[in-house]
Protein backbone atom coordinates (compact mmCIF):
# COMPACT_ATOMS: atom_id res chain seq x y z
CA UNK A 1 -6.44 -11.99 -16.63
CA UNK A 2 -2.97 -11.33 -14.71
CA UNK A 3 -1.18 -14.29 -14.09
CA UNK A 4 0.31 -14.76 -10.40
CA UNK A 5 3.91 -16.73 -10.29
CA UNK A 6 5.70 -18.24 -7.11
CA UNK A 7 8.68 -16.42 -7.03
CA UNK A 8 12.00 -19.26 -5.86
CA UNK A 9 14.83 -18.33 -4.27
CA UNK A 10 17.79 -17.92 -7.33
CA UNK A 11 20.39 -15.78 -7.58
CA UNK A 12 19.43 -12.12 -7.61
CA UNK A 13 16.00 -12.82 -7.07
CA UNK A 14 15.11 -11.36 -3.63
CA UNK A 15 17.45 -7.94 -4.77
CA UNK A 16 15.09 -7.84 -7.81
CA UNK A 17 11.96 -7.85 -5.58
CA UNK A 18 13.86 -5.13 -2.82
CA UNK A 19 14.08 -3.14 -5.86
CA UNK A 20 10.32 -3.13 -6.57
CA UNK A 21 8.99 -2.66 -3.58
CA UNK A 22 11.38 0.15 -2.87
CA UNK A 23 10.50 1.72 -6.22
CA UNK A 24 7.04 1.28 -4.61
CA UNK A 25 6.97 2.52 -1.29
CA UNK A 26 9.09 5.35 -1.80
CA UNK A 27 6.10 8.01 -1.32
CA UNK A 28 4.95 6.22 1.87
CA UNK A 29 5.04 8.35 5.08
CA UNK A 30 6.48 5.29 6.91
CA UNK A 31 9.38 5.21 4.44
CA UNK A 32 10.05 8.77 4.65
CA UNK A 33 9.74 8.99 8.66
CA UNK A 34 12.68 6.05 8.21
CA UNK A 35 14.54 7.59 6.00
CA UNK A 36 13.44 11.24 5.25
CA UNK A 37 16.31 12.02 2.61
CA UNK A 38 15.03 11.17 -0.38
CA UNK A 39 18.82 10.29 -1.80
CA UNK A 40 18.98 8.16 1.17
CA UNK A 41 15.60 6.34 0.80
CA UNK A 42 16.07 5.52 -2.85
CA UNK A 43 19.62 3.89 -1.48
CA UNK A 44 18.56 2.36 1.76
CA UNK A 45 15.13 0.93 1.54
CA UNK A 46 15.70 -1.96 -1.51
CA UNK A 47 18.18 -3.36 0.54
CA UNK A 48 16.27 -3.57 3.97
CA UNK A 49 13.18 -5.28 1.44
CA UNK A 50 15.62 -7.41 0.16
CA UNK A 51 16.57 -9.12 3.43
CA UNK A 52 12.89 -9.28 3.90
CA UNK A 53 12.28 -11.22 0.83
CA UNK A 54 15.15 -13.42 1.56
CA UNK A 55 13.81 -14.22 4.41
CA UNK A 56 10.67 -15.45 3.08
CA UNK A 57 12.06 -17.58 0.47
CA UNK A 58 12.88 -19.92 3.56
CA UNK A 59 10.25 -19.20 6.21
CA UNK A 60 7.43 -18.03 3.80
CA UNK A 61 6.39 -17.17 0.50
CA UNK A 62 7.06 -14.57 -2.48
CA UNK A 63 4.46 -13.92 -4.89
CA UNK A 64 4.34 -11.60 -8.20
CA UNK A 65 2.15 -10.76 -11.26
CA UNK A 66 3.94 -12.39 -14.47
CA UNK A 67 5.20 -8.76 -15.34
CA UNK A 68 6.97 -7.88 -12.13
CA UNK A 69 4.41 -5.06 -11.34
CA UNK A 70 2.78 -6.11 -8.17
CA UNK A 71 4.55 -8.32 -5.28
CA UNK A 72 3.65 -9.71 -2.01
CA UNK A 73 5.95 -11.12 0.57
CA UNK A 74 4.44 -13.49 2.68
CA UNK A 75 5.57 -15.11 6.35
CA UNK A 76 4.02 -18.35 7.49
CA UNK A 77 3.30 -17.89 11.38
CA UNK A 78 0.80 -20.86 11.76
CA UNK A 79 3.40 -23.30 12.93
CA UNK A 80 6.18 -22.24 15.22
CA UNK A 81 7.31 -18.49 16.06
CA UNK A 82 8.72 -16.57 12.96
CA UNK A 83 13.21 -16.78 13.39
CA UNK A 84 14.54 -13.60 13.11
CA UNK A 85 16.63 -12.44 10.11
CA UNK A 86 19.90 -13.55 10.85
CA UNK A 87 22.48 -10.81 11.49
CA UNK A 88 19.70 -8.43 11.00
CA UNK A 89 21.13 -5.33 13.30
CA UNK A 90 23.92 -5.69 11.43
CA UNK A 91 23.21 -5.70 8.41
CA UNK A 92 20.96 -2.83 8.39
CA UNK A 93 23.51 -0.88 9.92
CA UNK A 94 25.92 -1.66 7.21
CA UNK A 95 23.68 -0.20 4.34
CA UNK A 96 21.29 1.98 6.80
CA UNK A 97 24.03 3.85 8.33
CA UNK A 98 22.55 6.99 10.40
CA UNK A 99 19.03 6.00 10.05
CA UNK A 100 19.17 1.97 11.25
CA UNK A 101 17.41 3.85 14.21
CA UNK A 102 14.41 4.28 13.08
CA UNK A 103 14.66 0.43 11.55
CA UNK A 104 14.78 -0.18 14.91
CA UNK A 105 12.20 1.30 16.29
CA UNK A 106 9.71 0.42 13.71
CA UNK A 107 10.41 -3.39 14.40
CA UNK A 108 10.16 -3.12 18.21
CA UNK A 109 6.46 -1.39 17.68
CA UNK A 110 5.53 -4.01 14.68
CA UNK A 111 6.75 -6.87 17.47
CA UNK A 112 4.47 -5.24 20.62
CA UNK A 113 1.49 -5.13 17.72
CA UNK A 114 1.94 -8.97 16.29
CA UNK A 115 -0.05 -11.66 17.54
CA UNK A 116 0.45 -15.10 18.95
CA UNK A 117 -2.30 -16.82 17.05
CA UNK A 118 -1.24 -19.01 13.86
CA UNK A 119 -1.41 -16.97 11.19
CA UNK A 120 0.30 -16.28 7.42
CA UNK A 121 1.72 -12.49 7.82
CA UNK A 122 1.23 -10.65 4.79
CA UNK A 123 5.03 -8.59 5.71
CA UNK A 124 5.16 -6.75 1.95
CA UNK A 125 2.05 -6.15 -0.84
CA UNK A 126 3.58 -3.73 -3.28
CA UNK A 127 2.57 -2.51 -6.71
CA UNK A 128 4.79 0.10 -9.02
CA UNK A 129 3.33 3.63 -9.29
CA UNK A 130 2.35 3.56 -12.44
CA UNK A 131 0.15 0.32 -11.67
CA UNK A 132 -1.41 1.35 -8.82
CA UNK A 133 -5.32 1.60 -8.76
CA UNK A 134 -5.62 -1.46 -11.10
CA UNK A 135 -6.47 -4.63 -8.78
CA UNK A 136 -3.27 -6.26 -8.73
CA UNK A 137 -2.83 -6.18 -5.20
CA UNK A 138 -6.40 -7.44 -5.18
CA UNK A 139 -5.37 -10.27 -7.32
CA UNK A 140 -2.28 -11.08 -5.13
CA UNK A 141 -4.45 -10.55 -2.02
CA UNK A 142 -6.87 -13.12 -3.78
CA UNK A 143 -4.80 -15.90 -4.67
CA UNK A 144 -3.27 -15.84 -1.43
CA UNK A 145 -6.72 -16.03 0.43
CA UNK A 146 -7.94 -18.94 -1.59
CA UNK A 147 -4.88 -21.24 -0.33
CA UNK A 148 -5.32 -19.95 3.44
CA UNK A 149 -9.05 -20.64 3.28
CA UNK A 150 -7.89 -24.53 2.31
CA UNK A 151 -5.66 -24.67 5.13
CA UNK A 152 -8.06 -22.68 7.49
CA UNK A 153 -5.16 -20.01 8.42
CA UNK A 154 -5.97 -16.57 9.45
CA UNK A 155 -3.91 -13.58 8.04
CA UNK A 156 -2.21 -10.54 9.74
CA UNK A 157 -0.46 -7.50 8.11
CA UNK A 158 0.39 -3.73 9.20
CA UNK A 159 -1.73 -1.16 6.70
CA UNK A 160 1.05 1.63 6.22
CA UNK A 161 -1.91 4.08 5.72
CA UNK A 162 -5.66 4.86 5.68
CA UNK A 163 -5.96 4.20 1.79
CA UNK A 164 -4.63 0.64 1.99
CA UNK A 165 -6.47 0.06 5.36
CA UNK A 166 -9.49 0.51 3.23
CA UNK A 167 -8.17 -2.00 0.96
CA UNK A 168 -7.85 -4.37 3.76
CA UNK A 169 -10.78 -4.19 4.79
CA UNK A 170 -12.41 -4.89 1.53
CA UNK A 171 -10.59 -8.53 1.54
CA UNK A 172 -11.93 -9.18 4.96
CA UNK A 173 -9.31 -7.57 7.53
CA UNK A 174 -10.39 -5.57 10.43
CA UNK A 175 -8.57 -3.84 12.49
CA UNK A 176 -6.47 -5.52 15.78
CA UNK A 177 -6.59 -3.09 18.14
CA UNK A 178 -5.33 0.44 17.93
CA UNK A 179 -2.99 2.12 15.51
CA UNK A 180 0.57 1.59 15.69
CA UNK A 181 1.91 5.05 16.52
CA UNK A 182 5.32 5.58 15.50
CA UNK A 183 7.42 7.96 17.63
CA UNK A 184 6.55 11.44 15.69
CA UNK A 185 5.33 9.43 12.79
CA UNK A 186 2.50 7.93 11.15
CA UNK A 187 0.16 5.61 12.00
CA UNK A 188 -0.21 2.58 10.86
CA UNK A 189 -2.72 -0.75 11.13
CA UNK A 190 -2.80 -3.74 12.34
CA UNK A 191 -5.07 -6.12 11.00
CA UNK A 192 -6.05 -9.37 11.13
CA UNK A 193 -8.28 -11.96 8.80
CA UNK A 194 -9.86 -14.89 10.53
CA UNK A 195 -9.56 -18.08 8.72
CA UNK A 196 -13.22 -17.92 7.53
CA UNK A 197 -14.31 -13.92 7.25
């Protein structure tokens, strides 16, 4: 069986997990409606999930299979309101350039969406390409659930399409509401996961 590791906070570490989910999400409609150059994509998005990740290493949690294949980027919301990535317009203009825009936009719809409930927000669940289709994100998903359902935390994440919205809602998620429409871009899902589906 795939063993799950708690990724820490070390040097390099959060680039190293930008870098994989970029790899990973760099077919995904929402990723090209950010950034449609695909030049541009490959450049832009690994640093954007970076500052994600680094994020989490202080107000969350980082998760990966023991062969760096499949991550998931958790936020705990159960406590107090989520702090915003310091700096954060800023620093995804400096390596977003022309399209920090659409950054933009995509976190003001993601913040009208989120709810106020306590909740762990599943932010990133990526697997490489050529992994896909094998369960790891079910593991992750998993191994996650079993420590919310100890602490009797819901869950809330964004599906990025109808293919992992079915995933979703094989782990118990259901859908919060309607789609999030980007401006002349794809939909995506919110969901949420009671504490005891």
């Amino acid at each position: 069986m795939t063993e799950i590791i708690r990724i820490q906070d070390a040097p390099g570490a959060a680039e190293e997990i930008g870098g994989i989910i970029g790899v990973s999400f760099h077919d995904l409609e929402v990723s090209a409606w950010i950034v449609p150059p695909d030049d541009d994509r490959r450049r832009v998005m690994p640093p954007f999930f970076s500052m994600l990740t680094e994020h989490a290493f202080t107000y969350g949690e980082v998760y990966a299979t023991v062969d760096m294949s499949a991550v998931a980027v958790w936020f705990h919301n159960d406590v107090a309101p989520l702090p915003d990535v310091p700096d954060q317009a800023a620093r995804v203009e400096a390596f977003a350039g022309p399209h920090a825009e659409r950054f933009g936009l995509l976190g003001e719809s993601m913040d009208k969406h989120h709810p106020h409930d306590p909740h762990h927000y599943l932010s990133l669940l990526a697997v490489l390409p050529d992994r896909q289709g094998q369960g790891l994100g079910s593991l992750l998903l998993e191994d996650h659930h079993r420590r919310l359902a100890e602490t009797g935390v819901a869950a809330y994440l964004e599906a990025a399409n109808a293919r992992s919205r079915e995933l979703y809602l094989r782990h118990g998620y259901r859908d919060l509401g309607d789609p999030m429409i980007l401006p002349d871009g794809p939909p995506m899902f919110p969901m949420w996961r009671p504490s005891n589906p």
